[in-house]
Protein backbone atom coordinates (compact mmCIF):
# COMPACT_ATOMS: atom_id res chain seq x y z
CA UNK A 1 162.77 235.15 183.74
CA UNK A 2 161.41 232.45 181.03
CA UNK A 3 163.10 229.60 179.66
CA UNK A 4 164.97 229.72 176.69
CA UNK A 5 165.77 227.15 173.80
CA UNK A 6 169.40 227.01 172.88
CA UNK A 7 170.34 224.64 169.66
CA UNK A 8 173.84 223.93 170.02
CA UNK A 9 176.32 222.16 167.89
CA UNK A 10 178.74 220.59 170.17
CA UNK A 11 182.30 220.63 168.33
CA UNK A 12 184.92 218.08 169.79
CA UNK A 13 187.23 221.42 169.81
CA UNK A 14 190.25 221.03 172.30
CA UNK A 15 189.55 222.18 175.09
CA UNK A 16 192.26 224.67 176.86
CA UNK A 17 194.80 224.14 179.28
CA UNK A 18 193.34 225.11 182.50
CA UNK A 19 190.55 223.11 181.98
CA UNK A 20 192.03 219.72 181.28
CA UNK A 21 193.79 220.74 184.34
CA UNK A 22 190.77 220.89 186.43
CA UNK A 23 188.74 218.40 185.02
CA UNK A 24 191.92 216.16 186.22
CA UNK A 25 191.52 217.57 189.94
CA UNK A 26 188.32 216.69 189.74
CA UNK A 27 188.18 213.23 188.37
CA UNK A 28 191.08 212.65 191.15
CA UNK A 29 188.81 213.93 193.63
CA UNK A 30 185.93 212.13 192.80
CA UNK A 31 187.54 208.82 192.57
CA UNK A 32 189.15 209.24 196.00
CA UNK A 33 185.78 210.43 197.49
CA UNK A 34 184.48 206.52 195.28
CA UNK A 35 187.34 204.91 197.22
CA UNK A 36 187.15 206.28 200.86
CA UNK A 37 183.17 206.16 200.83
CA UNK A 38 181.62 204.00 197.72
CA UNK A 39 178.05 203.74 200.19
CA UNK A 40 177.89 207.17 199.89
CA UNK A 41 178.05 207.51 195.97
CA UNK A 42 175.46 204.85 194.93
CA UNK A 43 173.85 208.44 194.51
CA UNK A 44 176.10 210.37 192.76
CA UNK A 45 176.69 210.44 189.31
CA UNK A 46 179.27 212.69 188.02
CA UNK A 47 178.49 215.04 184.48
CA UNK A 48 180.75 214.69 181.50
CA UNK A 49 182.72 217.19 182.13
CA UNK A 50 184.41 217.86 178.87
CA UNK A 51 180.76 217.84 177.25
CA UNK A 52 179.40 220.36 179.50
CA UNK A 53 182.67 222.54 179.10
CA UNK A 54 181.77 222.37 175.06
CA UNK A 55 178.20 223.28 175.81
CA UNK A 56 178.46 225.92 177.82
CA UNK A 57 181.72 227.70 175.70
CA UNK A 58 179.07 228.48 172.71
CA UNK A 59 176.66 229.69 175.33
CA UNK A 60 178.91 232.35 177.02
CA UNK A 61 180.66 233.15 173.56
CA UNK A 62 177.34 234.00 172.16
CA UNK A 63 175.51 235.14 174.69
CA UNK A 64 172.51 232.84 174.40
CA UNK A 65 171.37 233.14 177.20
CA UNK A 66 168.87 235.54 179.23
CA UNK A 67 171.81 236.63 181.20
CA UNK A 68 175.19 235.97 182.54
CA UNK A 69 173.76 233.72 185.62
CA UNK A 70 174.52 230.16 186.23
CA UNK A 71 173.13 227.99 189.49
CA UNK A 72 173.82 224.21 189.55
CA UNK A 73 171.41 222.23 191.86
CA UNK A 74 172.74 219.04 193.09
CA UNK A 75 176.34 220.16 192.33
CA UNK A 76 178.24 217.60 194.35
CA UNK A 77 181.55 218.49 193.71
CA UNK A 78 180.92 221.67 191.95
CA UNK A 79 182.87 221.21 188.63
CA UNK A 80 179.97 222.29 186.47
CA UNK A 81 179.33 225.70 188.55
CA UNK A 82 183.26 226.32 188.58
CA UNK A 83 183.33 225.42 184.38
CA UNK A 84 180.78 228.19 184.30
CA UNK A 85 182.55 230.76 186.36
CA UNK A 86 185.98 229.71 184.00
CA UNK A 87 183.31 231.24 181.16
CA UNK A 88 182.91 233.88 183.28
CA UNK A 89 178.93 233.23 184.21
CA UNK A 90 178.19 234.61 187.34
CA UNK A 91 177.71 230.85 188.51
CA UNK A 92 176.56 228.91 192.19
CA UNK A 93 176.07 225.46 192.98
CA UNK A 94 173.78 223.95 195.45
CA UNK A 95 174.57 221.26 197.38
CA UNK A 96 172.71 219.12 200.64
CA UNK A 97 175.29 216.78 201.06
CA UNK A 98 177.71 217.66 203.40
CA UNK A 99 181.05 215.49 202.56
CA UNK A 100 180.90 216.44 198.85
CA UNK A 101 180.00 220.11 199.80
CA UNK A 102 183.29 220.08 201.77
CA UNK A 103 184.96 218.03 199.37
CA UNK A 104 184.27 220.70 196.27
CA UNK A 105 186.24 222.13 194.15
């Protein structure tokens, strides 16, 4: 399947209530995981959420896409591959490291 280019125009629209509600789980969660183990997140840097949530909304909406698949590599805590399954992609993350893999959301 090739690549495609998607222009988007990211709108600071509200975003809904399940989703401030999650992106608060996991900003809790990560900043535990930062408190209990801060050697082991030198490494990870956490997405902006709300930005990726904005992105992705036009993307499902308008079906911009090749298809309805989404795969996060690296997905620590997976809050980007569980935004995309709240869009309804068909959406996986990846992940090596065990404590966030356990930790996710």
């Amino acid at each position: 399947m090739p690549l495609v280019d998607v222009e988007l125009t990211l709108h600071g629209f509200g975003l809904p209530t399940d989703v401030e509600a999650f992106l608060s789980e996991a900003d809790s969660r990560i900043a535990r995981f930062s408190e209990i183990s801060p050697a082991r997140t030198r490494g990870f840097v956490a997405s902006d959420f709300a930005t990726v949530y904005r992105a992705l909304r036009p993307i499902a909406e308008g079906q911009l896409g090749p298809c309805h698949s989404f795969c996060e590599w690296g997905s620590g805590f997976g809050a980007v591959a569980s935004l995309a399954a709240m869009l309804e992609f068909d959406a996986c993350g990846i992940e090596i490291d065990r404590p966030l893999f356990e930790l996710s959301i």
